[in-house]
C-alpha atoms as a PDB file:
ATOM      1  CA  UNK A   1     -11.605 -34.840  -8.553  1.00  0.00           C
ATOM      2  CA  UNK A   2      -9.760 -32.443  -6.087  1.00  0.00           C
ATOM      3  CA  UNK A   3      -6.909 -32.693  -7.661  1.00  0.00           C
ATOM      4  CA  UNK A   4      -8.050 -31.747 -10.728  1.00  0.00           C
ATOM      5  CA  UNK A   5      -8.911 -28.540  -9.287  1.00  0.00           C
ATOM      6  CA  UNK A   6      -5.982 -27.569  -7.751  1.00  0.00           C
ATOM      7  CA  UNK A   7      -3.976 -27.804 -11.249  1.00  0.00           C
ATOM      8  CA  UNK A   8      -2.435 -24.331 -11.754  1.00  0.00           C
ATOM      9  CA  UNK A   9      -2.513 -23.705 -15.656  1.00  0.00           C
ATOM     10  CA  UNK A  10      -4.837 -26.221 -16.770  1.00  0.00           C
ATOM     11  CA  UNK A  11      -8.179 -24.845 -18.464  1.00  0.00           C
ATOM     12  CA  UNK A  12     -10.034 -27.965 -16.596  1.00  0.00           C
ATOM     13  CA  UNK A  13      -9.353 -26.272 -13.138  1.00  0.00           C
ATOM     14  CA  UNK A  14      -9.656 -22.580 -14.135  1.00  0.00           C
ATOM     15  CA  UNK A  15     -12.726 -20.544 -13.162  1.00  0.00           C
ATOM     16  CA  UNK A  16     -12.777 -18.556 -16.407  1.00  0.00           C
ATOM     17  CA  UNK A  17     -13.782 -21.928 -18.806  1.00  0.00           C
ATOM     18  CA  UNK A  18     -17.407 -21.471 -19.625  1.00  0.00           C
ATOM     19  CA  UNK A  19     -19.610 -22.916 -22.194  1.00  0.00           C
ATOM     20  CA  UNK A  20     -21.507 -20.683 -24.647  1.00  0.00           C
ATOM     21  CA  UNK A  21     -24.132 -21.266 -27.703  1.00  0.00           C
ATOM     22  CA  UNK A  22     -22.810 -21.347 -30.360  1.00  0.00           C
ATOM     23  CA  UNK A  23     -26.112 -19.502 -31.690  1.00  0.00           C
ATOM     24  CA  UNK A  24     -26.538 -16.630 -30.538  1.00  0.00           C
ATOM     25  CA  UNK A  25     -30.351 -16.877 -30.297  1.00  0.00           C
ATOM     26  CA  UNK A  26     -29.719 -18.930 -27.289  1.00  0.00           C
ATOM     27  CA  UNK A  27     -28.018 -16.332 -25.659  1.00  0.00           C
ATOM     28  CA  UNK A  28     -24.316 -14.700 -25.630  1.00  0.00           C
ATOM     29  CA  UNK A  29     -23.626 -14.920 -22.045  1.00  0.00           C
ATOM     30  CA  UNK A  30     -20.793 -17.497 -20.691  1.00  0.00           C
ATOM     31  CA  UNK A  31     -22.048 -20.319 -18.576  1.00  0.00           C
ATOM     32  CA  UNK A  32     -20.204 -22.618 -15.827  1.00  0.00           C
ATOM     33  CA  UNK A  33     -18.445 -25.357 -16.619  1.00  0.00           C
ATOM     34  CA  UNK A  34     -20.011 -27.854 -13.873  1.00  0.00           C
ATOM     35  CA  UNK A  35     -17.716 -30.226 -12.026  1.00  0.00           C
ATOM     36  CA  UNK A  36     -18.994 -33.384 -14.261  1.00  0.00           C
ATOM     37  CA  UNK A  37     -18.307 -31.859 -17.179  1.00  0.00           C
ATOM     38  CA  UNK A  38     -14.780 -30.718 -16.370  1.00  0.00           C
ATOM     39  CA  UNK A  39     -13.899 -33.963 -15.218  1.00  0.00           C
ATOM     40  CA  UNK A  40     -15.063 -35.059 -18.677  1.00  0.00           C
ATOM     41  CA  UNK A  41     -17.985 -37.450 -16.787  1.00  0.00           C
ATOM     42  CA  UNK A  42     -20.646 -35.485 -18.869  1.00  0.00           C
ATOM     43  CA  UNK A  43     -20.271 -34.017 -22.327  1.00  0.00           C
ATOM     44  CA  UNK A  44     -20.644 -30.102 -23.303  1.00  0.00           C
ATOM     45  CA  UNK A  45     -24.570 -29.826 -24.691  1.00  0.00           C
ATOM     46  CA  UNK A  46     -25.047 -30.386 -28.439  1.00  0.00           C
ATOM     47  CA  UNK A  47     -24.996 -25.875 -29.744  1.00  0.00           C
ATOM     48  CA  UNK A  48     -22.186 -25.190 -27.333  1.00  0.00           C
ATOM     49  CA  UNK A  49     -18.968 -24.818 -27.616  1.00  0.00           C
ATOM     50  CA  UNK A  50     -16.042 -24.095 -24.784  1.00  0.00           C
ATOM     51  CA  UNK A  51     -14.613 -20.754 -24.118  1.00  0.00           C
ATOM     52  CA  UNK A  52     -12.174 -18.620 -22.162  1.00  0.00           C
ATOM     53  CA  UNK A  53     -13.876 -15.600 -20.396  1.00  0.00           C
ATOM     54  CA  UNK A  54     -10.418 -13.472 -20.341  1.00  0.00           C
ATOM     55  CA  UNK A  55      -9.437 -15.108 -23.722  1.00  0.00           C
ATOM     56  CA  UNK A  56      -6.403 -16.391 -22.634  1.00  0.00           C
ATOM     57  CA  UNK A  57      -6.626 -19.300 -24.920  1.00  0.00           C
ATOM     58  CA  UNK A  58      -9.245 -19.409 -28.120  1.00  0.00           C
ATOM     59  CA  UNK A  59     -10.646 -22.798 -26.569  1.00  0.00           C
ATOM     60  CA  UNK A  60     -13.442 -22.209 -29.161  1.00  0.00           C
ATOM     61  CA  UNK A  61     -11.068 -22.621 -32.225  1.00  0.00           C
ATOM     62  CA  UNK A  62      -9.790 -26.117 -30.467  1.00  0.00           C
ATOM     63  CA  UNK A  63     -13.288 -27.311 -29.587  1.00  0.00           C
ATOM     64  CA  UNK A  64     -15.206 -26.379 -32.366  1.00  0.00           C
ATOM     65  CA  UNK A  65     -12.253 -27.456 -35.142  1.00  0.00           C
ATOM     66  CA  UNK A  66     -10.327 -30.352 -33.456  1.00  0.00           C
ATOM     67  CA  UNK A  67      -7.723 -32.440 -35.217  1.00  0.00           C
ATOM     68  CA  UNK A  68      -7.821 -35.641 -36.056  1.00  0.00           C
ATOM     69  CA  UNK A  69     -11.778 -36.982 -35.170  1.00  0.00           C
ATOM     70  CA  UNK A  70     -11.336 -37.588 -31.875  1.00  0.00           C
ATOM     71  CA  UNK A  71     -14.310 -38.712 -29.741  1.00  0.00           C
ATOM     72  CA  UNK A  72     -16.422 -35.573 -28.404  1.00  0.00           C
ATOM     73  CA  UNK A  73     -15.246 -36.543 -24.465  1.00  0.00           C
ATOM     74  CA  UNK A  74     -11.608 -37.358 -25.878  1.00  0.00           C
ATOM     75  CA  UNK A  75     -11.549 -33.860 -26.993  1.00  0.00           C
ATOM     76  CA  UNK A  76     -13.275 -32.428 -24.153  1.00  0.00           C
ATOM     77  CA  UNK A  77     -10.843 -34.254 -21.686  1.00  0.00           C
ATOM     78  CA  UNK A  78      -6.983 -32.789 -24.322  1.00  0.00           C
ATOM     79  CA  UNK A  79      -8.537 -29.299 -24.089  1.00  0.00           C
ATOM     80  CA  UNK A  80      -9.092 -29.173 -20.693  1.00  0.00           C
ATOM     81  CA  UNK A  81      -6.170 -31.052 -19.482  1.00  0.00           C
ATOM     82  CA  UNK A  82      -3.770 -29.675 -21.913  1.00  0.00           C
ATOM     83  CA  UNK A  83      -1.152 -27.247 -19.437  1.00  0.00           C
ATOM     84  CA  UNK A  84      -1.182 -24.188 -20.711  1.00  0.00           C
ATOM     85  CA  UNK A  85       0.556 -22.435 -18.008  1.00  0.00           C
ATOM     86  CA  UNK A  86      -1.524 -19.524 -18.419  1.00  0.00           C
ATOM     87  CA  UNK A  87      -0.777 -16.192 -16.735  1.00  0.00           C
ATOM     88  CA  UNK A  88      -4.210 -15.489 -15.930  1.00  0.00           C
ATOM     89  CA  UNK A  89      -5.261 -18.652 -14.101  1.00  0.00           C
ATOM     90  CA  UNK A  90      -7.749 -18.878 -11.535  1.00  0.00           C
ATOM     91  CA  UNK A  91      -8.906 -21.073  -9.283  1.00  0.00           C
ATOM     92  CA  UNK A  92     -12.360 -22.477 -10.243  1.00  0.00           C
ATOM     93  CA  UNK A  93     -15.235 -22.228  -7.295  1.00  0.00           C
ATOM     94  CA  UNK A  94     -18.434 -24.561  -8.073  1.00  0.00           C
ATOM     95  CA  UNK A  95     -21.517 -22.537  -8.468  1.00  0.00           C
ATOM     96  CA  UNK A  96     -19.374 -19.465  -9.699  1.00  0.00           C
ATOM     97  CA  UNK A  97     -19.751 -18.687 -13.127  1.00  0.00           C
ATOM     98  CA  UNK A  98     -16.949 -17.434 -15.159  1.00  0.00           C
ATOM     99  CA  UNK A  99     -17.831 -13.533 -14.725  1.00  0.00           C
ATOM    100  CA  UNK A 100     -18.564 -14.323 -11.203  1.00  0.00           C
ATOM    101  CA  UNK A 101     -14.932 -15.998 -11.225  1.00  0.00           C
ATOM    102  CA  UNK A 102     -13.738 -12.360 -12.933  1.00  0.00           C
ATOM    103  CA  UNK A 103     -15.421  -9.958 -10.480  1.00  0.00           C
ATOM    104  CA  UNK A 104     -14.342 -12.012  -7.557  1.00  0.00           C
ATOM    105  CA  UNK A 105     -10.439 -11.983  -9.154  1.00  0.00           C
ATOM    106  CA  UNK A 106     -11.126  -8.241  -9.325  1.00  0.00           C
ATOM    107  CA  UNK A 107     -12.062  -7.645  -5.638  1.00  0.00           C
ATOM    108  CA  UNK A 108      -8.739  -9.412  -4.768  1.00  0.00           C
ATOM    109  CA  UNK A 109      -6.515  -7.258  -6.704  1.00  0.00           C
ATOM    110  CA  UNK A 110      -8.450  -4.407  -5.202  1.00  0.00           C
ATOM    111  CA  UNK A 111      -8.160  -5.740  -1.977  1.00  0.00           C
ATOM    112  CA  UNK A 112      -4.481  -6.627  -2.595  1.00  0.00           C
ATOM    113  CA  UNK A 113      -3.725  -2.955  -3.592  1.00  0.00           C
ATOM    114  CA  UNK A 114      -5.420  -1.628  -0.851  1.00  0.00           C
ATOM    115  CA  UNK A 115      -3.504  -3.243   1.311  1.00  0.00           C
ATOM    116  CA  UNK A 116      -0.816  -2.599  -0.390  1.00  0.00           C
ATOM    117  CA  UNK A 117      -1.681   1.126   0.029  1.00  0.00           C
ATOM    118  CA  UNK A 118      -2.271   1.044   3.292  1.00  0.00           C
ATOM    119  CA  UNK A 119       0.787  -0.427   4.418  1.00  0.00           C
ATOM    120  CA  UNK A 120       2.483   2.211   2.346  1.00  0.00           C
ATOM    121  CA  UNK A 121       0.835   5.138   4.039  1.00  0.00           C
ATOM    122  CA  UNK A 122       1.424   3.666   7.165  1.00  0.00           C
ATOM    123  CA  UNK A 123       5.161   3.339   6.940  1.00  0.00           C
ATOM    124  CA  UNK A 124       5.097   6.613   5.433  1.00  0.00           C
ATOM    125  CA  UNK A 125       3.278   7.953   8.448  1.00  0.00           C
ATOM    126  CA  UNK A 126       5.771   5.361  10.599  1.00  0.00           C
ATOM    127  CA  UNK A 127       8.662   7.297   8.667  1.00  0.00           C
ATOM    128  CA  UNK A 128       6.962  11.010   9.375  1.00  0.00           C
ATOM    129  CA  UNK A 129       6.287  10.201  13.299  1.00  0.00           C
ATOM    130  CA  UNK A 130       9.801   9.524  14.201  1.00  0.00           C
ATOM    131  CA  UNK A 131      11.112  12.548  12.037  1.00  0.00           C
ATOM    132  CA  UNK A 132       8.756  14.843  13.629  1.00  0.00           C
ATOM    133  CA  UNK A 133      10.033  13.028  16.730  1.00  0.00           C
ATOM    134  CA  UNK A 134      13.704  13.527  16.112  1.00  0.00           C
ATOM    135  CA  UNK A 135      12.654  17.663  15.432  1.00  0.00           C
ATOM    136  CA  UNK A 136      10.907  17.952  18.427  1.00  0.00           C
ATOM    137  CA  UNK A 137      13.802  16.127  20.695  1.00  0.00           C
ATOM    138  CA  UNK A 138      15.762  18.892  18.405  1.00  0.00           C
ATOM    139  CA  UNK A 139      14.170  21.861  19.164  1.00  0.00           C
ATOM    140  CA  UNK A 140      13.377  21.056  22.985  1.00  0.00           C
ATOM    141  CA  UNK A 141      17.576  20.743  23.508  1.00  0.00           C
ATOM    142  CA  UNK A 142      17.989  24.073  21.834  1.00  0.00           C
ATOM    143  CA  UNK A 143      15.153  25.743  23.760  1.00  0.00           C
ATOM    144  CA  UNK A 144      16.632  23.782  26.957  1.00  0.00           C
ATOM    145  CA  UNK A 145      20.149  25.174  26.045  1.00  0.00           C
ATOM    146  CA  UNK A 146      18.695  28.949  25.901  1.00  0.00           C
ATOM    147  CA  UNK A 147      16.754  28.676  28.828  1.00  0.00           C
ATOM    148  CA  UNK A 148      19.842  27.540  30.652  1.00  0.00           C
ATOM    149  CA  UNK A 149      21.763  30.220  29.032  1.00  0.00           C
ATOM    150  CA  UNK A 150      19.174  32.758  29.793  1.00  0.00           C
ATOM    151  CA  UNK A 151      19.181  31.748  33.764  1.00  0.00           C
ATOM    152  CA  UNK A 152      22.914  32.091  33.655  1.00  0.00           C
ATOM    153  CA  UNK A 153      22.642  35.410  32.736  1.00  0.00           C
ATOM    154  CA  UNK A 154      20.188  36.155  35.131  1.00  0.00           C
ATOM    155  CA  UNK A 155      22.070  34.735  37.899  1.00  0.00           C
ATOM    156  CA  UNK A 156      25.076  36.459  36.684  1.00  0.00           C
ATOM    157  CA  UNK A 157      23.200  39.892  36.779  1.00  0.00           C
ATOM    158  CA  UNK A 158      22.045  39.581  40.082  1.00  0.00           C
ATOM    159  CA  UNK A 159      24.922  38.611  41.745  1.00  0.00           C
ATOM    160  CA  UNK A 160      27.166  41.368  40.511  1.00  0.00           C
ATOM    161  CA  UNK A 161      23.938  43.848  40.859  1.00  0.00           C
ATOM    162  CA  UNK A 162      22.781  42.932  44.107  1.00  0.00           C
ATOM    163  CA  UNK A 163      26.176  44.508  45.646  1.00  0.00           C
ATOM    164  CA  UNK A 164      25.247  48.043  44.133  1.00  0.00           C
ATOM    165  CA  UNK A 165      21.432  47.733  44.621  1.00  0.00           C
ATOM    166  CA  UNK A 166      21.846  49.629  48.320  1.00  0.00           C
ATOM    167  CA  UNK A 167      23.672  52.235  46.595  1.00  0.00           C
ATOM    168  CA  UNK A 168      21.352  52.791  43.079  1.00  0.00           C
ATOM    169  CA  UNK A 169      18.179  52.633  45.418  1.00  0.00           C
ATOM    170  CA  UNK A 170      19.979  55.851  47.350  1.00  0.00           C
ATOM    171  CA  UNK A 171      21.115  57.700  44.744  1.00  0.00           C
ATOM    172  CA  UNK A 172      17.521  57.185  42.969  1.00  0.00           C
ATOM    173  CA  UNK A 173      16.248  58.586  46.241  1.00  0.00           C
ATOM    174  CA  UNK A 174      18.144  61.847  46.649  1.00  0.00           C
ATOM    175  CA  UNK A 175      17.273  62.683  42.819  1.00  0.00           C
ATOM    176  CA  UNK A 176      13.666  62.491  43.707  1.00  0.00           C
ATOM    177  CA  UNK A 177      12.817  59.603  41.062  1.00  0.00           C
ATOM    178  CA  UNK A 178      11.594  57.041  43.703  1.00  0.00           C
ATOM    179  CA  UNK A 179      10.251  57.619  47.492  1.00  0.00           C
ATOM    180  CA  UNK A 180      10.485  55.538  50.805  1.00  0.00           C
ATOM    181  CA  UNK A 181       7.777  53.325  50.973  1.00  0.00           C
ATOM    182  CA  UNK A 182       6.407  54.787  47.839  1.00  0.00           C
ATOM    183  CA  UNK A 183       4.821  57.880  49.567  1.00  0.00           C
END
C-alpha cells in the first residue's frame, strides 16, 4: 500500500480524490477517500460518486457513466490507477480531507514564496551593504586625500611663515595693533 501512495499522477494517491453524494440532501461537501477504499479493498458507498476537489479530472463523469459494465471495484480500481499525470497532484495524507489537502497545498506555496521573498530581499540588502560599503571606502580616500592635502598646506605655510613671524610680530608692534605681553 505505500507504494500506491507515492504514485505521482495517479488519482489513487492524490489528496484531492474525495467522495461526494450524489444527492445533495446528504450534503455537498467532499469527503476522504480512506486508505481501503483507494486501494480498492472497500467499495465507494451506494449515493456517492468520486470526485476531484481542484477538478483536474471530471472523475464523476468516469465513475458515474463507465464503459463497458465493469464490476463496481474494477471501475473503482481503472479510475484511480489510471496515470493521469496531472499538474496539480498532491500527495495524499490519511485523515486529511481533500480541502484539508487544498489549504495545506496553499500554506506551502505561501511558505514557498515567502521564502522566496525573503531570500530576495536579503540579497538585495546583501547587494545594497557592499555598495554602501564600496561608497563609504570611496568617500573616506577622498576625505583622507584632502586632509592630507590640507596638512601639506599647513606645513607648507608655516615653514615659509615661521621665518618672517619675528619680523610681522615687530612691525605689528611699532604700529600699535598688538602689545608685549598683551598689556
Amino acid at each position: 500500500m505505500e507504494t500506491l501512495f507515492h504514485e505521482q499522477g495517479k488519482c489513487g494517491a492524490c489528496g484531492y480524490l474525495g467522495q461526494r453524494a450524489t444527492n445533495p440532501v446528504f450534503g455537498t461537501e467532499l469527503r476522504e477517500v480512506n486508505e481501503q477504499q483507494r486501494a480498492g479493498r472497500l467499495d465507494i458507498p451506494e449515493g456517492f460518486t468520486l470526485s476531484c476537489y481542484v477538478k483536474a479530472a471530471d472523475l464523476e463523469q468516469e465513475y458515474l457513466h463507465p464503459g463497458a459494465g465493469q464490476p463496481a471495484r474494477a471501475l473503482l480500481r481503472s479510475v484511480l490507477e489510471r496515470n493521469r499525470k496531472c499538474p496539480k497532484w498532491e500527495a495524499y495524507v490519511p485523515q486529511f480531507s481533500p480541502k484539508e489537502h487544498f489549504q495545506l497545498s496553499q500554506q506551502q506555496q505561501f511558505a514557498r514564496q515567502m521564502e522566496r521573498n525573503l531570500r530576495t530581499f536579503e540579497e538585495q540588502l546583501e547587494r545594497s551593504r557592499r555598495q554602501f560599503e564600496l561608497q563609504l571606502q570611496a568617500d573616506n580616500r577622498r576625505f583622507q586625500r584632502k586632509m592630507a592635502l590640507i596638512a601639506m598646506l599647513a606645513a607648507a605655510f608655516v615653514a615659509l611663515a615661521y621665518p618672517l613671524l619675528p619680523a610681522l610680530y615687530n612691525a605689528l608692534l611699532r604700529a600699535g595693533v598688538v602689545r608685549v605681553f598683551g598689556f
